[in-house]
Protein backbone atom coordinates (compact mmCIF):
# COMPACT_ATOMS: atom_id res chain seq x y z
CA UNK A 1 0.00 0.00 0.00
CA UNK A 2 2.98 2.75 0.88
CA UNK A 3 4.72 1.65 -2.36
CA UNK A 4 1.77 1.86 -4.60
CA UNK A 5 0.98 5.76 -2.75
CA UNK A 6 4.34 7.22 -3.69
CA UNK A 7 4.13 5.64 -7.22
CA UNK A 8 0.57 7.31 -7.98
CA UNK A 9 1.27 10.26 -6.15
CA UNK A 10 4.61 10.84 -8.36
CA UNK A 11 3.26 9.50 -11.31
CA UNK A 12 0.00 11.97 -10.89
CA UNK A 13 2.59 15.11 -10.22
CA UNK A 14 4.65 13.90 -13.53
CA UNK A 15 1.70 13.27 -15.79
CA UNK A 16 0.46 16.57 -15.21
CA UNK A 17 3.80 18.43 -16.34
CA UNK A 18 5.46 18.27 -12.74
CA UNK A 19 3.23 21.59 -11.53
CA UNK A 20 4.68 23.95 -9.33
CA UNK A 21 2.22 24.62 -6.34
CA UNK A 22 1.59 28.17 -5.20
CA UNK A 23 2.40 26.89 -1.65
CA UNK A 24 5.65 25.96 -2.56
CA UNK A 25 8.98 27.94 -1.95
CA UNK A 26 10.12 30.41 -4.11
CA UNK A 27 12.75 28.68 -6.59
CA UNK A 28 11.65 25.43 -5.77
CA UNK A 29 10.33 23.10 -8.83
CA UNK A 30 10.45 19.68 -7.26
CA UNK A 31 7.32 18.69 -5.43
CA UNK A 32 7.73 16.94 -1.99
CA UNK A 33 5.38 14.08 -1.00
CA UNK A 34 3.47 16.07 1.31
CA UNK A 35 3.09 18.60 -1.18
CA UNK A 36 1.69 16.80 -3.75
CA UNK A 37 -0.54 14.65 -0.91
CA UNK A 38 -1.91 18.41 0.39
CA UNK A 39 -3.79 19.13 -3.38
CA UNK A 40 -6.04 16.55 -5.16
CA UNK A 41 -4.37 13.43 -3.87
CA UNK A 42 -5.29 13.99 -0.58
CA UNK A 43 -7.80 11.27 0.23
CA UNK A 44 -5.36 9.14 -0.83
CA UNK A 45 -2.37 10.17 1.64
CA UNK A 46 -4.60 9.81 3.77
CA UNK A 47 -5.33 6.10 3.09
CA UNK A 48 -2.75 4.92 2.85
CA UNK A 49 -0.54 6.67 5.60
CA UNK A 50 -3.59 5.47 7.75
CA UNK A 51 -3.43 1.34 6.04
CA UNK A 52 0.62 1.73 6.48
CA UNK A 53 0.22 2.79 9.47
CA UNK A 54 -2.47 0.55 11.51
CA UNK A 55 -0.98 -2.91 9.71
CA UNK A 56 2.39 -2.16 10.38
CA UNK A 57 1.58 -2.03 13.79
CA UNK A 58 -0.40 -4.54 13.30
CA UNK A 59 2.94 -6.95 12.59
CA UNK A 60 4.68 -5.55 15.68
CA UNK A 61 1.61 -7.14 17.65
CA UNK A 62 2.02 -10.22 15.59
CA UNK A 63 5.37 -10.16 15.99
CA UNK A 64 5.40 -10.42 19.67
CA UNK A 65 2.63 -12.57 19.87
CA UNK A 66 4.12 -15.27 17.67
CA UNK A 67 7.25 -15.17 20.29
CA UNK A 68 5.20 -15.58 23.28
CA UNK A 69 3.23 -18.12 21.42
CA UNK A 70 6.49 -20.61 20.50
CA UNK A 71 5.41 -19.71 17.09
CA UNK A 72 8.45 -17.83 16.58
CA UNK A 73 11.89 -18.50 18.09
CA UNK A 74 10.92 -17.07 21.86
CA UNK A 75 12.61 -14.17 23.42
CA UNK A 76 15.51 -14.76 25.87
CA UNK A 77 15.44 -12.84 28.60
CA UNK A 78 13.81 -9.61 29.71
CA UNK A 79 16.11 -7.27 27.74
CA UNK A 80 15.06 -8.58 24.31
CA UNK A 81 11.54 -8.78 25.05
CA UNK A 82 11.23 -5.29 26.93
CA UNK A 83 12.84 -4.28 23.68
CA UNK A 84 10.54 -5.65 21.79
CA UNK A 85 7.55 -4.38 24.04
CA UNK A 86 8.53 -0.33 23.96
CA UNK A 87 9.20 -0.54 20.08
CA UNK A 88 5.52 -1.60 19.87
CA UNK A 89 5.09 2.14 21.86
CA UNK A 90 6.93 3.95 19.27
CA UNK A 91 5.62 2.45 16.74
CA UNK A 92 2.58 3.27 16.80
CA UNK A 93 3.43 6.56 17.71
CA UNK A 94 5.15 6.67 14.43
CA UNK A 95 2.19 5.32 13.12
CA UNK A 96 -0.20 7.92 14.62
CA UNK A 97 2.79 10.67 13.25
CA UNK A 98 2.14 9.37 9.82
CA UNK A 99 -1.24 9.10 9.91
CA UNK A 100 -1.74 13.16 11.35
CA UNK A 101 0.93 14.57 8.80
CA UNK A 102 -1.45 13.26 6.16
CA UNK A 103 -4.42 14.51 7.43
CA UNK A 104 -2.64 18.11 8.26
CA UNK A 105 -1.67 18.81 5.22
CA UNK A 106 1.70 21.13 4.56
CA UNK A 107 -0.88 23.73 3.02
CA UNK A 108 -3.23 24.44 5.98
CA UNK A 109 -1.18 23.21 8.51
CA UNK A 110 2.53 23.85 7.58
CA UNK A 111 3.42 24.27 11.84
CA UNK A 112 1.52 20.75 12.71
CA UNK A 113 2.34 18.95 9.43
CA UNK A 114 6.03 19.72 10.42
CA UNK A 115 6.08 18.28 14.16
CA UNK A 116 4.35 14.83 12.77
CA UNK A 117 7.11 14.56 10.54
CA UNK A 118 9.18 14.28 13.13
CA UNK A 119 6.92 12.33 15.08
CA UNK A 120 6.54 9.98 12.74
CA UNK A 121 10.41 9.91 12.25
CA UNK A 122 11.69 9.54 15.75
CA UNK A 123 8.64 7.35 16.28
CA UNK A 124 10.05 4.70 13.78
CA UNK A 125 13.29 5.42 14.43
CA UNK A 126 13.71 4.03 17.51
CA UNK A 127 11.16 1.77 17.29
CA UNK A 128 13.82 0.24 14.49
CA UNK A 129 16.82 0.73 16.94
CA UNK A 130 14.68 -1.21 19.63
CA UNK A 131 13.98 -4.33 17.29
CA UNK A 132 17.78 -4.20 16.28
CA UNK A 133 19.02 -4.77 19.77
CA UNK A 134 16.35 -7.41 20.14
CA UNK A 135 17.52 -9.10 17.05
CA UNK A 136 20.93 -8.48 18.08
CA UNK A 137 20.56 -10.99 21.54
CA UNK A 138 18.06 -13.37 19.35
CA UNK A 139 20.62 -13.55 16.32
CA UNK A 140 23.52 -14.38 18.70
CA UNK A 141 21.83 -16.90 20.52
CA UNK A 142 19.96 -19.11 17.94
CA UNK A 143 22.69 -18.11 15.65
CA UNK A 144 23.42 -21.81 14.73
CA UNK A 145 19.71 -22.32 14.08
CA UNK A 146 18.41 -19.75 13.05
CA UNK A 147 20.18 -17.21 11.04
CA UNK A 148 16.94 -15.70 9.53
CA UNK A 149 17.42 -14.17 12.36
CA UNK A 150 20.59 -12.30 11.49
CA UNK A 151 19.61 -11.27 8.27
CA UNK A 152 16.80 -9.47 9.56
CA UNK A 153 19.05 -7.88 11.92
CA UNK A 154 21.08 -6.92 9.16
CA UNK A 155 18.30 -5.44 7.36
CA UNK A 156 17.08 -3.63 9.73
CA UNK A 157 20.60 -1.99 11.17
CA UNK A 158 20.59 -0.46 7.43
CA UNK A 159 17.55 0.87 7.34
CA UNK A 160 18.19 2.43 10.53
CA UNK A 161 22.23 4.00 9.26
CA UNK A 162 20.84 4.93 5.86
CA UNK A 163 17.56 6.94 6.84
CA UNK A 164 19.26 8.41 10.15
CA UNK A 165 22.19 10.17 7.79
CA UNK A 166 19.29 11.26 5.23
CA UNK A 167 16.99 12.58 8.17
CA UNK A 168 19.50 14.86 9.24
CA UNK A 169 20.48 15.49 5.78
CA UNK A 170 16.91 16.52 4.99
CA UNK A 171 16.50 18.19 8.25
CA UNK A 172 19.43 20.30 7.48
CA UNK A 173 18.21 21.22 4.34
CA UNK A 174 14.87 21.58 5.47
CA UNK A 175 16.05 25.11 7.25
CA UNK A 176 17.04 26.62 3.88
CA UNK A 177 14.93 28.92 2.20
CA UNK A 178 17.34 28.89 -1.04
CA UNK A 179 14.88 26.84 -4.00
CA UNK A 180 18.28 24.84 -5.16
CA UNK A 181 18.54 23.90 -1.31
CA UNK A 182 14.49 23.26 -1.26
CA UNK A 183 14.53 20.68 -4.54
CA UNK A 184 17.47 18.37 -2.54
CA UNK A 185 15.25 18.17 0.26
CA UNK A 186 12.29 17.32 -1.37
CA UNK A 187 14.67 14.88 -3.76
CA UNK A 188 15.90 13.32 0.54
CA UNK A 189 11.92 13.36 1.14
CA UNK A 190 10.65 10.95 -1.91
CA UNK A 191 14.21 8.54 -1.13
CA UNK A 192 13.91 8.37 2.59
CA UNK A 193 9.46 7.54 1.53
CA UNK A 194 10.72 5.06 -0.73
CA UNK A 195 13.61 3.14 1.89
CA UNK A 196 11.01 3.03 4.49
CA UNK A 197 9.00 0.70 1.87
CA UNK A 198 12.01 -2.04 2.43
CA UNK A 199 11.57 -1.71 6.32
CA UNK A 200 8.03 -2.51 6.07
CA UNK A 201 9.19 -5.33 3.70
CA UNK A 202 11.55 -6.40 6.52
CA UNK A 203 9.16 -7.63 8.57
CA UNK A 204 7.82 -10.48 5.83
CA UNK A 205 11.67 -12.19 6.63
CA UNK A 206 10.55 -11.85 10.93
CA UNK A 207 6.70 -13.44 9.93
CA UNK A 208 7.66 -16.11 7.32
CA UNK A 209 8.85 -18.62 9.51
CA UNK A 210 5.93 -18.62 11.88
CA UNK A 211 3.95 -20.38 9.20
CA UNK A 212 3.13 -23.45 8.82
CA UNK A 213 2.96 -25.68 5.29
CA UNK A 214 3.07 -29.39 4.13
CA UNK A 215 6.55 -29.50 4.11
CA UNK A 216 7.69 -27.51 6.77
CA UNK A 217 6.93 -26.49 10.78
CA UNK A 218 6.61 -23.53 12.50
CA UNK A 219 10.08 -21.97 13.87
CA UNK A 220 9.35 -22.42 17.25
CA UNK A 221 7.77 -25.82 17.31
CA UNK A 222 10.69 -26.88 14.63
CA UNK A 223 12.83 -25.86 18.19
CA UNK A 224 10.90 -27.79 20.37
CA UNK A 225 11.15 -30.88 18.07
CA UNK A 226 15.19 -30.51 18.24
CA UNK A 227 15.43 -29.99 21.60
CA UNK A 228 13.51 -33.17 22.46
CA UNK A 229 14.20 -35.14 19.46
CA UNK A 230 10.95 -35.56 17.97
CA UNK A 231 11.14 -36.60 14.12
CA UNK A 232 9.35 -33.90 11.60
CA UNK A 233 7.15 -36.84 10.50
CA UNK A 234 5.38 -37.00 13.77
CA UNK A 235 4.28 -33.14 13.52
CA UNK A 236 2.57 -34.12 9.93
CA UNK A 237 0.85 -36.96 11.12
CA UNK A 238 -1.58 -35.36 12.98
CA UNK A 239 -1.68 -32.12 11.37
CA UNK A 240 -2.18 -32.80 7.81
CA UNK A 241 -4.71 -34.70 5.82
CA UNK A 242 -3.71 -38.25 4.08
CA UNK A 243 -5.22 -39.20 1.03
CA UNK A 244 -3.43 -42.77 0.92
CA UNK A 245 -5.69 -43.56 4.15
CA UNK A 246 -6.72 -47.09 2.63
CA UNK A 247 -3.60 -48.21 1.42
CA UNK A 248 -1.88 -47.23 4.67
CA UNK A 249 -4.63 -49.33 6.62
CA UNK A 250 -4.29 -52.44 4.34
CA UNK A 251 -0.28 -51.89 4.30
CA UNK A 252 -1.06 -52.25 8.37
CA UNK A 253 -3.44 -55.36 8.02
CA UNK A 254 -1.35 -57.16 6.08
CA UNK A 255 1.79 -56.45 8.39
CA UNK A 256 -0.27 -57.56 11.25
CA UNK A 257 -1.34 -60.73 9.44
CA UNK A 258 2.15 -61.58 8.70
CA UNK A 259 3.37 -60.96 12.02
CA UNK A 260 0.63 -63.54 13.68
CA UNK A 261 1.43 -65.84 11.34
């Protein structure tokens, strides 16, 4: 939903000759995303900052859940999961900063739009730094098991280096009134949009093993089955349907017959 918003939103402000707004600065030509969200695009900012915003939070839950559940490899102590339990906080302050920058736009609101920019930027911010040091103790313990894990970590610890050095590259910028100065910024605005697509893509890497298919266990349970030795056929047995059901009870009559005799 976030990556198909920016596309229409930039594809709508290129298809109509890349229009400069009366809003915007003086010298400035390239459009930022909340200046093209504050005209006739509007309803859809709004929908989809709001859909972003309430599923990605949604995964934290999930996330967490999963963990507690033995879905997911569990937390390991009360660092990792308090980590995990305050980025859930942020996040969905992030999530309520993304939602109220949409709905203040930058052309009615230009004070209020401002401070949920940075709401929504801290918010995810260190939400992001939170899940890093709880992938950080996760990824070093199950790291012979489990180094999903560590990729995510990985993932994430870039997301987090990349959009801090454009945030205070665009922040910087941001206090300019020069156009030249204005069109970087709103160049910093559209890249650090489009990165935070791949963080919400990040969390499909945390989720996927938590699910369950005919050929493969849940991470958790796939734990429990190490630890006490329990072969992956036994999980299938009872958990998936057989469609050899006759010849399995006819292989078993004839085995029994055979063994009385």
């Amino acid at each position: 939903m976030w990556l198909g918003m920016l596309l229409a939103m930039i594809g709508s402000w290129g298809a109509e000759n890349a229009p400069v707004y009366s809003f915007m600065d003086h010298g400035q030509t390239i459009a930022y995303v909340s200046d093209i969200g504050a005209k006739g695009l509007k309803p859809l900012f709004i929908t989809g900052g709001a859909i972003t915003g309430v599923f990605l939070t949604l995964s934290f839950l999930c996330e967490r859940w999963l963990r507690h559940a033995g879905q997911l490899a569990p937390n390991k102590g009360f660092f990792d999961k308090a980590c995990a339990i305050v980025s859930i906080f942020f996040g969905i302050a992030g999530a309520l900063g993304l939602i109220l920058l949409a709905v203040f736009d930058t052309h009615r609101h230009p004070n209020k739009h401002r401070g949920f920019i940075i709401m929504f930027l801290i918010g995810y911010l260190v939400s992001a730094i939170l899940i890093c040091f709880e992938y950080l103790r996760l990824g070093l313990f199950y790291r012979s098991r489990h180094r999903v894990i560590i990729y995510s970590f990985a993932l994430k610890v870039a997301f987090v280096i990349i959009e801090v050095a454009l945030a205070i590259s665009w922040v910087v910028l941001e206090g300019r009134n020069t156009g030249p100065k204005k069109n970087t910024s709103a160049v910093l605005e559209w890249i650090v949009a489009f990165i935070f697509t791949f963080y919400i893509l990040s969390f499909a890497v945390d989720l996927f093993p938590s699910v369950r298919t005919r050929r493969r266990v849940p991470q958790g349970e796939k734990m429990v089955q190490v630890e006490e030795n329990i072969p992956a056929a036994a999980t299938y047995e009872h958990d998936l349907p057989t469609d050899n059901m006759d010849e399995t009870a006819s292989a078993a009559n004839a085995y029994r017959g055979q063994h009385m005799a």
